[in-house]
C-alpha atoms as a PDB file:
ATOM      1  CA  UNK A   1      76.457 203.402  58.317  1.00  0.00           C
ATOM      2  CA  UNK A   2      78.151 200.601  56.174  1.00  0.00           C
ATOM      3  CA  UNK A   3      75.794 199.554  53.249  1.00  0.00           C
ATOM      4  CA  UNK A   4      78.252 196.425  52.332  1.00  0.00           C
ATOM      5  CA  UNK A   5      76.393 193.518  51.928  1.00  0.00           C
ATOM      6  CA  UNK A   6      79.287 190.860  52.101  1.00  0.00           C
ATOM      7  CA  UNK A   7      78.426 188.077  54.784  1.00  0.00           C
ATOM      8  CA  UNK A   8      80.681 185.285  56.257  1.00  0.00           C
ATOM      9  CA  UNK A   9      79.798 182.078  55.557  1.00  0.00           C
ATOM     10  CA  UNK A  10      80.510 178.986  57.878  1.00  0.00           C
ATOM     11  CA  UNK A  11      84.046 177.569  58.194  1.00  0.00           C
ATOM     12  CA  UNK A  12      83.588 173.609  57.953  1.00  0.00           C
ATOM     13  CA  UNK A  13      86.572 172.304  60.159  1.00  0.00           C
ATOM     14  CA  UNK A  14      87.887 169.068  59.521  1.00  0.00           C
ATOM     15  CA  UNK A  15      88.131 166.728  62.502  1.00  0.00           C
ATOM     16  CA  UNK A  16      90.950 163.974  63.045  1.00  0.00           C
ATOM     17  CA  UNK A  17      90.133 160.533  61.631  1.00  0.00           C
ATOM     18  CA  UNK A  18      91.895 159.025  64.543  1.00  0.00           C
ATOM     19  CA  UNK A  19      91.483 159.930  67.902  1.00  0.00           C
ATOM     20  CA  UNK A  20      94.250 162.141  69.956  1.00  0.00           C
ATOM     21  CA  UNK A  21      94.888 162.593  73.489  1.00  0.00           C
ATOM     22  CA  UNK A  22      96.210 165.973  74.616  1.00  0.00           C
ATOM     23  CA  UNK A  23      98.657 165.822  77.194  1.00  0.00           C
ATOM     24  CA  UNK A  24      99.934 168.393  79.854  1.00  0.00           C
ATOM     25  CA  UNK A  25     102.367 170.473  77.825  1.00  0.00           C
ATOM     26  CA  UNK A  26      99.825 170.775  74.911  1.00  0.00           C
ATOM     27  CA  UNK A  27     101.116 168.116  72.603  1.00  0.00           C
ATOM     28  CA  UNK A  28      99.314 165.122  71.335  1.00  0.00           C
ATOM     29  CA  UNK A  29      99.347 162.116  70.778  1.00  0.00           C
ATOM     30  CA  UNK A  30      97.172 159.069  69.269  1.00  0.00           C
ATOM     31  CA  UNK A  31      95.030 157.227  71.870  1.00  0.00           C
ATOM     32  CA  UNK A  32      91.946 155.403  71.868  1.00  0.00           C
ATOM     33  CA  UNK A  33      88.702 156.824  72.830  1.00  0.00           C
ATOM     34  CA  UNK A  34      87.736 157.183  76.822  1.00  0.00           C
ATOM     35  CA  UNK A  35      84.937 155.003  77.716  1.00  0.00           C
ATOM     36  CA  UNK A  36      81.519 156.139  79.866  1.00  0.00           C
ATOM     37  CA  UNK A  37      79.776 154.264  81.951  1.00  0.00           C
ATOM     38  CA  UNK A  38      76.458 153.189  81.293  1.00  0.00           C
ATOM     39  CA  UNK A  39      73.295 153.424  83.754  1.00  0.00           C
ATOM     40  CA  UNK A  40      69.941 151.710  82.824  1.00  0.00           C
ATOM     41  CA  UNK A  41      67.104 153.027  84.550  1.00  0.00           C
ATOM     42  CA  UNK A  42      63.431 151.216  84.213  1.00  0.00           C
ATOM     43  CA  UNK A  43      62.143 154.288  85.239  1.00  0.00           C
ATOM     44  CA  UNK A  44      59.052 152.766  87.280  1.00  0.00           C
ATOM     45  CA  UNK A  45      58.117 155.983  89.275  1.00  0.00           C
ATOM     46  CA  UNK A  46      57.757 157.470  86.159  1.00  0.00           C
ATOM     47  CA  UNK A  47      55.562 154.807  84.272  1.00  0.00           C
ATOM     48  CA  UNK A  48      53.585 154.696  87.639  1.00  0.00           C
ATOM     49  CA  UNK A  49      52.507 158.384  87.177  1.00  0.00           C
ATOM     50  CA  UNK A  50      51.326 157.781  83.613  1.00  0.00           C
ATOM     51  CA  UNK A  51      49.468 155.152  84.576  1.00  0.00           C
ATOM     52  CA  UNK A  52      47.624 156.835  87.450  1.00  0.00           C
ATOM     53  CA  UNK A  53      46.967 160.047  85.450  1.00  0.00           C
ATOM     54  CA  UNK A  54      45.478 158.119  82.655  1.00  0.00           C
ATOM     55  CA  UNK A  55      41.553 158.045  82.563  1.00  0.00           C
ATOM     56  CA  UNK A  56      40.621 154.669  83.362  1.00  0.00           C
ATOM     57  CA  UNK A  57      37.305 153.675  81.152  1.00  0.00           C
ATOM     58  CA  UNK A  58      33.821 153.798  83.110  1.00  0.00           C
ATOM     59  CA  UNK A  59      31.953 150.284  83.003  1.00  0.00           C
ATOM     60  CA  UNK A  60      28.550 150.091  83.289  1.00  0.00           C
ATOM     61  CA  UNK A  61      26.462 149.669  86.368  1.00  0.00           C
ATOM     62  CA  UNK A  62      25.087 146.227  86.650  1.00  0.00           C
ATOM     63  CA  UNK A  63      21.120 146.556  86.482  1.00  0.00           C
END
């Protein structure tokens, strides 16, 4: 059983300022970044399901 006490701490790895693209036969070069598309979603079946599990307040009985 190995008593040693010594731990490894985390290696902080520096990242490239610019961005590279990696080509094929594993070299690189300098390229811009790749760009994602972007989806907007109201989300109404959700905000439909809130609304109809919400509690709706009781009002009182006319006399």
């Amino acid at each position: 059983m190995t008593i040693d006490m010594h731990r490894e701490t985390a290696t902080i790895l520096q990242f490239p300022l610019q961005p590279r693209l990696r080509l094929e036969g594993g070299k690189t070069i300098a390229g811009g970044y790749e760009r994602a598309v972007v989806v907007v979603d109201t989300c109404w079946y959700h905000e439909e399901a809130v609304r109809d599990a919400t509690p709706k307040p009781e009002r009182p009985k006319p006399c």
